[in-house]
Protein backbone atom coordinates (compact mmCIF):
# COMPACT_ATOMS: atom_id res chain seq x y z
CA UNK A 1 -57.78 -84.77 -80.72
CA UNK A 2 -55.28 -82.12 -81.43
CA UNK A 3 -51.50 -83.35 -82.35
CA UNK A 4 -48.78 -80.72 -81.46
CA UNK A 5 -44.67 -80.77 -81.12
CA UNK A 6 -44.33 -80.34 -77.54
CA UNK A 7 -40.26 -79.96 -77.81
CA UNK A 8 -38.13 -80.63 -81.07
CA UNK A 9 -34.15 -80.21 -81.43
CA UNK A 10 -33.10 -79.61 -85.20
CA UNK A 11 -30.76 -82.42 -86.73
CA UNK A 12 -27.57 -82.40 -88.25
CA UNK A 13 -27.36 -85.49 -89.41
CA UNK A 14 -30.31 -87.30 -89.75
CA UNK A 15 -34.06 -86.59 -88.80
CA UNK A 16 -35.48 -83.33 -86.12
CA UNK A 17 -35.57 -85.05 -82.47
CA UNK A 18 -39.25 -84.19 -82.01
CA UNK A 19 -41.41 -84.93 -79.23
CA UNK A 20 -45.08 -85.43 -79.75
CA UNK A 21 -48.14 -84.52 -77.54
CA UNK A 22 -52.13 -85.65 -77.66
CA UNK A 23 -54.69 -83.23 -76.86
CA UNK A 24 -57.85 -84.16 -75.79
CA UNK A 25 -60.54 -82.29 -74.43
CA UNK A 26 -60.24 -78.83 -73.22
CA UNK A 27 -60.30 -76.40 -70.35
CA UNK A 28 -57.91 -77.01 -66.95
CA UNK A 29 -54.92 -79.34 -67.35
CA UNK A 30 -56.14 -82.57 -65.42
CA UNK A 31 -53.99 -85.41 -66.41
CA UNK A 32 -50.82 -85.83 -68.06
CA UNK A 33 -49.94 -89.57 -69.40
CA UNK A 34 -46.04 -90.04 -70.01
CA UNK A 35 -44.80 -93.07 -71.96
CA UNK A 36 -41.11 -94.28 -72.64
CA UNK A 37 -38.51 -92.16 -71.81
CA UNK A 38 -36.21 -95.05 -72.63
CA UNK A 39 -35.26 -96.68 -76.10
CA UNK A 40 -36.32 -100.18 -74.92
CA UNK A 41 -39.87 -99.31 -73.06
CA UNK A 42 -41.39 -100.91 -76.11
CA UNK A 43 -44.62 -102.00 -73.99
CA UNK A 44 -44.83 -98.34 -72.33
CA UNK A 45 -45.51 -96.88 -75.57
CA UNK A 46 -47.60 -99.45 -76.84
CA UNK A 47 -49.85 -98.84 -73.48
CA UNK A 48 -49.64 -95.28 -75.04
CA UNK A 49 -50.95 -96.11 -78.35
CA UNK A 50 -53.72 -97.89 -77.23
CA UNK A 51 -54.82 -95.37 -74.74
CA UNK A 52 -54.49 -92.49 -77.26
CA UNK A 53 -56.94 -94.56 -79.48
CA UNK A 54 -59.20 -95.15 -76.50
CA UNK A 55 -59.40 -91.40 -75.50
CA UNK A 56 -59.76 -90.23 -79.38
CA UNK A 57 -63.02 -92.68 -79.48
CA UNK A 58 -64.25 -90.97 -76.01
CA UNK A 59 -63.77 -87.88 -77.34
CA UNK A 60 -65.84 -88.52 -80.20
CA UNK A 61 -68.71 -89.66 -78.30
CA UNK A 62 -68.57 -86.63 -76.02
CA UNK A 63 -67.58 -88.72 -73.06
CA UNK A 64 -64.70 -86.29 -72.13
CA UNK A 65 -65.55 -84.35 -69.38
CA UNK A 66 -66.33 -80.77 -70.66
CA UNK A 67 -63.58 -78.57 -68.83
CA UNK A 68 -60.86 -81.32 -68.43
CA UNK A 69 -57.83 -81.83 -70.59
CA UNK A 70 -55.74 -84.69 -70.94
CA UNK A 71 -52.02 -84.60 -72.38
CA UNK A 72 -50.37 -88.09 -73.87
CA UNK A 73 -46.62 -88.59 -74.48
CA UNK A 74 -45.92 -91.66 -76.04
CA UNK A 75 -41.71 -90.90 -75.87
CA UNK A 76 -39.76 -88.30 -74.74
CA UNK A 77 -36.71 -90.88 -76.23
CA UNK A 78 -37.39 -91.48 -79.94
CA UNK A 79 -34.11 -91.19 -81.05
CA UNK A 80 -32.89 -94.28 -78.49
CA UNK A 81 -35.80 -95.95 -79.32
CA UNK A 82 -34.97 -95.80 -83.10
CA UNK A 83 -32.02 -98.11 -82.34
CA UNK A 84 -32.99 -99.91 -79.24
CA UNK A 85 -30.59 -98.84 -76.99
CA UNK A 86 -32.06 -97.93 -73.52
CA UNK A 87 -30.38 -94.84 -72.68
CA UNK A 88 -29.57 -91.54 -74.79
CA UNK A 89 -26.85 -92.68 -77.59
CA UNK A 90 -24.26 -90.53 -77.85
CA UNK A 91 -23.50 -89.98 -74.11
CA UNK A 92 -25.42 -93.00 -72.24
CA UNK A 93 -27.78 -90.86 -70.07
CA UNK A 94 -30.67 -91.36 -68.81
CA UNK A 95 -33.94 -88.70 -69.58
CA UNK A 96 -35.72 -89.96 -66.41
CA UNK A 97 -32.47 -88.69 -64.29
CA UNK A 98 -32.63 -85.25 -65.55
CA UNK A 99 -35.42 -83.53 -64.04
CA UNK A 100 -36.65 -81.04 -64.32
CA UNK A 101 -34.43 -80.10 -66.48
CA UNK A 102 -31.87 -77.15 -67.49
CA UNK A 103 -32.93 -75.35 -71.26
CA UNK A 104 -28.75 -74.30 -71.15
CA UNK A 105 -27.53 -77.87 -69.58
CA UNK A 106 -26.89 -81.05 -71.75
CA UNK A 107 -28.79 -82.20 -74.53
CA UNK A 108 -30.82 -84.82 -72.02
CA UNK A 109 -31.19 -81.71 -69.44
CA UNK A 110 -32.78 -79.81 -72.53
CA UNK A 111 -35.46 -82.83 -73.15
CA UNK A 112 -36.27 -83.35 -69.92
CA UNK A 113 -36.63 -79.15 -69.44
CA UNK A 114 -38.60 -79.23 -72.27
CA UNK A 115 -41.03 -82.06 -71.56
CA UNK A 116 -41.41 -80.95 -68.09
CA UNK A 117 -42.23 -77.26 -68.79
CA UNK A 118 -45.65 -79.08 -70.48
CA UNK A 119 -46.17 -81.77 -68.27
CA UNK A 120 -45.95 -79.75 -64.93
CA UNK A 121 -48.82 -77.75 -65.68
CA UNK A 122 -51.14 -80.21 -65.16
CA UNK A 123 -53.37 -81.57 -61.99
CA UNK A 124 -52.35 -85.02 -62.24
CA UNK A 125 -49.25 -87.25 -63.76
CA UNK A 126 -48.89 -90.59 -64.78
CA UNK A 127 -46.17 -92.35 -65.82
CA UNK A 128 -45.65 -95.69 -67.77
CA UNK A 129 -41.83 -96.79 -66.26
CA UNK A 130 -39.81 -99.68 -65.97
CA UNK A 131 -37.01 -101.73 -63.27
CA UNK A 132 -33.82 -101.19 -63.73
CA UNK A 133 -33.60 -104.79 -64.13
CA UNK A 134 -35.29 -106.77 -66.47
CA UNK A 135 -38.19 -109.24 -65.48
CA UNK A 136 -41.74 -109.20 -65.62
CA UNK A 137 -43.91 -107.45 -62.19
CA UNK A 138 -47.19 -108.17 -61.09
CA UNK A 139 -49.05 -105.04 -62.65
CA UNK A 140 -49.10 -102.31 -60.21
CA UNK A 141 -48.20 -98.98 -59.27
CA UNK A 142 -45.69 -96.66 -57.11
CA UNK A 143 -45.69 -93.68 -55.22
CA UNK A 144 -43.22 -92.21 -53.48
CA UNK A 145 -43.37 -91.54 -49.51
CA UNK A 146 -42.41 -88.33 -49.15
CA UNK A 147 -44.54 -86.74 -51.94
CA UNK A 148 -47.54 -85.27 -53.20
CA UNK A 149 -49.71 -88.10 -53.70
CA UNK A 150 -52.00 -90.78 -51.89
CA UNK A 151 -52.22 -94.26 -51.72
CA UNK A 152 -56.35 -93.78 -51.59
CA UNK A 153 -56.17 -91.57 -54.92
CA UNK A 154 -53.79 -94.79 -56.26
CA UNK A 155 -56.22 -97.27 -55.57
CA UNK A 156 -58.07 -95.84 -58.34
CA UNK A 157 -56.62 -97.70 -60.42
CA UNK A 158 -57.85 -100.42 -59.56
CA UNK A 159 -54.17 -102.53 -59.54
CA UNK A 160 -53.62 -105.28 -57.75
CA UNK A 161 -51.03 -103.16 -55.45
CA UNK A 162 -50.35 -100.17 -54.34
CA UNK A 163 -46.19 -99.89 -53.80
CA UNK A 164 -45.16 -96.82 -51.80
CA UNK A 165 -41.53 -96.38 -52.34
CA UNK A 166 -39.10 -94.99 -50.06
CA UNK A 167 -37.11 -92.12 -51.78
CA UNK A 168 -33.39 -92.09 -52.86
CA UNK A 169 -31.06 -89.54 -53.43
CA UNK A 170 -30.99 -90.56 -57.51
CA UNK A 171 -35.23 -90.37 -57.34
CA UNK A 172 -34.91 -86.29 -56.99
CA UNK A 173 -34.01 -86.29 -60.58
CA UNK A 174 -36.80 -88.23 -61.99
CA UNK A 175 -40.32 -87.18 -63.70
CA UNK A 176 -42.56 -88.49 -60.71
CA UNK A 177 -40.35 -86.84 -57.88
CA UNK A 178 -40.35 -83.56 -59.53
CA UNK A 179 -43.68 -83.48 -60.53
CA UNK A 180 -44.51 -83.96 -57.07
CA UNK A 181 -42.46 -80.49 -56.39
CA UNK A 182 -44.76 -78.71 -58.44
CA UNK A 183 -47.54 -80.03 -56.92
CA UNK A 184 -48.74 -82.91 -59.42
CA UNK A 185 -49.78 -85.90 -57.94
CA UNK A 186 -47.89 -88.51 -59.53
CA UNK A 187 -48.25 -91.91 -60.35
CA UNK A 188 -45.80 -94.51 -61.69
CA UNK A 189 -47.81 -97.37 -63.13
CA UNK A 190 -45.67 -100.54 -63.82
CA UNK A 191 -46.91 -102.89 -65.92
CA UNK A 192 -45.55 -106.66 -66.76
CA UNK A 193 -42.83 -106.45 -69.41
CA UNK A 194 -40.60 -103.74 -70.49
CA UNK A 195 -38.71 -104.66 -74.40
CA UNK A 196 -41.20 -106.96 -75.78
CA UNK A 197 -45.59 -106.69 -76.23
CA UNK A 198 -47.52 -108.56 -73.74
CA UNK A 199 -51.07 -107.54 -74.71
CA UNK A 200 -52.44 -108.81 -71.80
CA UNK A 201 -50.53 -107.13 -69.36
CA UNK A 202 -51.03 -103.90 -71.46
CA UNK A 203 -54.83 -104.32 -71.44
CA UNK A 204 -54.95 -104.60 -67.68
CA UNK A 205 -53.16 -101.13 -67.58
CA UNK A 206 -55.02 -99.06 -69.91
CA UNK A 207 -58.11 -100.58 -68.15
CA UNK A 208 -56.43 -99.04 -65.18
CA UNK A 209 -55.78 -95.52 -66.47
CA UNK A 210 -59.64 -95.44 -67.59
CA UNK A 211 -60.79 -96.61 -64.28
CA UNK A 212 -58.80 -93.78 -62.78
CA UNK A 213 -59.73 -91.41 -64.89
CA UNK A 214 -62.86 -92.38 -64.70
CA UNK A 215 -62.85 -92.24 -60.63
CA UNK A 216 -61.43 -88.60 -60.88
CA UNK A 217 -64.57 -87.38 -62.93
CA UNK A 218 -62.27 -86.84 -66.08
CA UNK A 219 -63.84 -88.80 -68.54
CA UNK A 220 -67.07 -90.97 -68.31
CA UNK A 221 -66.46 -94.74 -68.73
CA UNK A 222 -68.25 -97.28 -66.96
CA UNK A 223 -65.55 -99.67 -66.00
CA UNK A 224 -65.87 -102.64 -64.67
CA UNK A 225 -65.95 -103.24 -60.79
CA UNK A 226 -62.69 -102.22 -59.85
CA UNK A 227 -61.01 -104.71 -57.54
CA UNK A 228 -59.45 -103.49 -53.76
CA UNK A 229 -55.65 -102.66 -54.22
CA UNK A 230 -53.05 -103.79 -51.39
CA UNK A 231 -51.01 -101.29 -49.95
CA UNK A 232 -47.56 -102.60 -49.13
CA UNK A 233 -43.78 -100.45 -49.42
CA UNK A 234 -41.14 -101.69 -51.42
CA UNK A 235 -39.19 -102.40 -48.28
CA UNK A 236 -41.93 -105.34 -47.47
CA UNK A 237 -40.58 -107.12 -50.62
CA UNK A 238 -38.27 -110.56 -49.86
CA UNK A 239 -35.42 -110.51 -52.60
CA UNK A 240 -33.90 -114.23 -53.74
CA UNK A 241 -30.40 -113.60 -54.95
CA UNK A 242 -28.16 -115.69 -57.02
CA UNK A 243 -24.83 -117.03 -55.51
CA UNK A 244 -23.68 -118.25 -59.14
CA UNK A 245 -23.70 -116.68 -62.51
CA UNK A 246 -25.18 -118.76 -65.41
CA UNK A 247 -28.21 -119.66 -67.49
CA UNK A 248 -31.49 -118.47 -65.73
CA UNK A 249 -34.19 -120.94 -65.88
CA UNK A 250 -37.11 -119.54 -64.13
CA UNK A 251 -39.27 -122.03 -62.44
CA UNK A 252 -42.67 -119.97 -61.52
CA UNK A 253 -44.71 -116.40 -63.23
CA UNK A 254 -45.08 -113.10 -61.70
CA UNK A 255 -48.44 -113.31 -60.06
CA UNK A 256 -47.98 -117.05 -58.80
CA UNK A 257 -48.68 -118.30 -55.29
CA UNK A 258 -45.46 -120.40 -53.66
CA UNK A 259 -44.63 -121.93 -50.31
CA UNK A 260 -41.66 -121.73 -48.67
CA UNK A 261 -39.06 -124.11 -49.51
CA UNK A 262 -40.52 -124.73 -53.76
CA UNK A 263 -37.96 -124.23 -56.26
CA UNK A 264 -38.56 -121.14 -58.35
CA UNK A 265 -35.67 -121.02 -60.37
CA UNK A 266 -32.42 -123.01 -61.48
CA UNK A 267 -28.95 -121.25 -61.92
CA UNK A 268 -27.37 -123.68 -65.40
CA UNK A 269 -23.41 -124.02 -66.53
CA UNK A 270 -23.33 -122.44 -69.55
CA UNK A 271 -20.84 -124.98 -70.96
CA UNK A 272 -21.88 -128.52 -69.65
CA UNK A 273 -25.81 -127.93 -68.82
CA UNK A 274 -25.54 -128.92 -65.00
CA UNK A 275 -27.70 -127.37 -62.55
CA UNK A 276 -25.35 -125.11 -60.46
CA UNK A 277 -27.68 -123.95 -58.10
CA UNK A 278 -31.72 -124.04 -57.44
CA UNK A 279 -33.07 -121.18 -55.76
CA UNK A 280 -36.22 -121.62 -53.46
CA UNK A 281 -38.61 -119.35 -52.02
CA UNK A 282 -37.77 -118.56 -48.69
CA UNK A 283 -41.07 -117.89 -47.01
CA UNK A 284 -44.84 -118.47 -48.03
CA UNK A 285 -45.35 -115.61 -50.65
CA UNK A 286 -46.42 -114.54 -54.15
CA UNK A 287 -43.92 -114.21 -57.15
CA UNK A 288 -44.02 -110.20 -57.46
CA UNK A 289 -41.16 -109.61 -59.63
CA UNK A 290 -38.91 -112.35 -61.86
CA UNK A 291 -35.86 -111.75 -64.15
CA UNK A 292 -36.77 -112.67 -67.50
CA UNK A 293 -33.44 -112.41 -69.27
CA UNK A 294 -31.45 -115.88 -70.53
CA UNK A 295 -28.16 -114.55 -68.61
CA UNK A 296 -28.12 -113.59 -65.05
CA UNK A 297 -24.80 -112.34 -62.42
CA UNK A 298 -24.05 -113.85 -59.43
CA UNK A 299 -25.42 -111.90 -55.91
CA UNK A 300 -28.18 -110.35 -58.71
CA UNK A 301 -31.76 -110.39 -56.54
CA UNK A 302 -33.38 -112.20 -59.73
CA UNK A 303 -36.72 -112.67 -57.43
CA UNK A 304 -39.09 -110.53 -55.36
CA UNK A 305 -41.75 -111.66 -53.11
CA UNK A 306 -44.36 -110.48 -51.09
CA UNK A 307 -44.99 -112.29 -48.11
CA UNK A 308 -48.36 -113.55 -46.54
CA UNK A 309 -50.56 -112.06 -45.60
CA UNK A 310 -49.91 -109.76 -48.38
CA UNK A 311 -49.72 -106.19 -48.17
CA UNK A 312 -49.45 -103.91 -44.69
CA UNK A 313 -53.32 -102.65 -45.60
């Protein structure tokens, strides 16, 4: 394993803004593994910790395939991270809307031209993300539909689903879009929580990043069976939106089986503790996504479902 600074701005202040590659193997660039680029993807750069131990021990027992290198970034957003704010502090920006970057632009347009001049050099990307809202998924991951990469290659993984996402105007800025541009097949991998350690749900995706590594002929692991991924788009989803604002007392778990017409959540009065409103699930489904946050806005879509039979493929 070879540490290196991959991109570092000098402080005034307070500490160098460094960020902080791991080398392993060498020869061609095969994959590139991406962690938080935001100060609250705790569990993204825990899934990068624990993969960066894996691949040291592989590497060790020769199990590296000779001719392949592989490229970790635990954060490309240590200074947000420092003080848990989600976005860039002085100016509120986000890193993963700044690609591929601009080495003259703003200090985020620097990062994210600095990062990107590494990562895009390699074969294959993969990126640990998060929703914009908070709540815990069903592990699984995303490509876009107008890119670079395949839903067979992202079955690899060996994920529960496959998500193929339709692109938006604001996705042109991101890592995975751009990396697509430059002809890396990219990968978003999701996994269940975002600002707090869920060990289990970081397991199953560094299990899945060594099963697809391991399917690509990068590194030799024998991993276990791996299971047959659903393909479905993100438009397939069912949202259940709030009509009130109040206490969020979920009801069900990502992952969960319901029929149409269970409760899944209750919507409290802050104040007096009555039940405002109860929110059902509108068709038979499974519990994809679920807000996980005390608080929750009126007209917020605080549920996702997929809807039997599940997935399109």
């Amino acid at each position: 394993m070879q540490t290196r600074i991959l991109y570092e701005i000098k402080g005034m202040y307070r500490d160098d803004f460094r960020i902080t590659g791991y080398e392993f193997g060498e020869g061609e660039n095969a994959v590139c593994i991406v962690g938080s680029s935001r100060g609250n993807e705790v569990q993204q750069i825990y899934c990068c910790s624990q993969l960066i131990k894996k691949f040291r021990q592989l590497e060790e027992e020769k199990r590296i395939t000779k001719g392949k290198k592989i490229l970790i970034i635990p954060s490309i957003n240590p200074y947000s991270m420092n003080i848990q704010k989600r976005f860039w502090p002085t100016d509120n920006t986000d890193i993963n809307r700044m690609f591929p970057g601009y080495h003259l632009g703003e200090t985020t347009q620097r990062i994210a031209e600095g990062v990107f001049r590494e990562a895009s050099e390699y074969a294959l990307g993969i990126q640990f993300t998060s929703f914009y809202m908070p709540g815990e998924f069903v592990p699984h991951v995303r490509i876009m539909d107008e890119g670079y990469s395949s839903a067979e290659i992202a079955k690899l993984f060996g994920l529960p689903y496959v998500v193929i996402r339709k692109v938006r105007p604001y996705d042109t800025a991101t890592l995975n879009y751009n990396w697509q541009v430059w002809n890396t097949q990219a990968f978003s991998v999701y996994t269940t929580t975002t600002s707090r350690i869920d060990r289990n749900g970081a397991g199953k995706a560094v299990l899945s990043v060594l099963n697809f590594c391991s399917q690509m002929g990068i590194v030799k692991y024998n991993a276990p069976e791996v299971i047959a991924s659903t393909v479905l788009y993100d438009t397939d989803m069912i949202s259940v939106r709030t009509a009130k604002s109040g206490i969020f007392e979920s009801l069900v778990r990502a992952g969960e089986k319901v029929e149409a017409g269970q409760p899944v959540a209750d919507i409290i009065q802050p104040y007096e503790g009555e039940i405002m409103e109860t929110l059902y699930a509108p068709v038979d489904s499974k519990i994809f996504f679920i807000h996980d946050e005390p608080l929750t806005y009126a007209n917020s879509a605080v549920i996702k479902v997929v809807k039997e039979p599940f997935g399109v493929k």
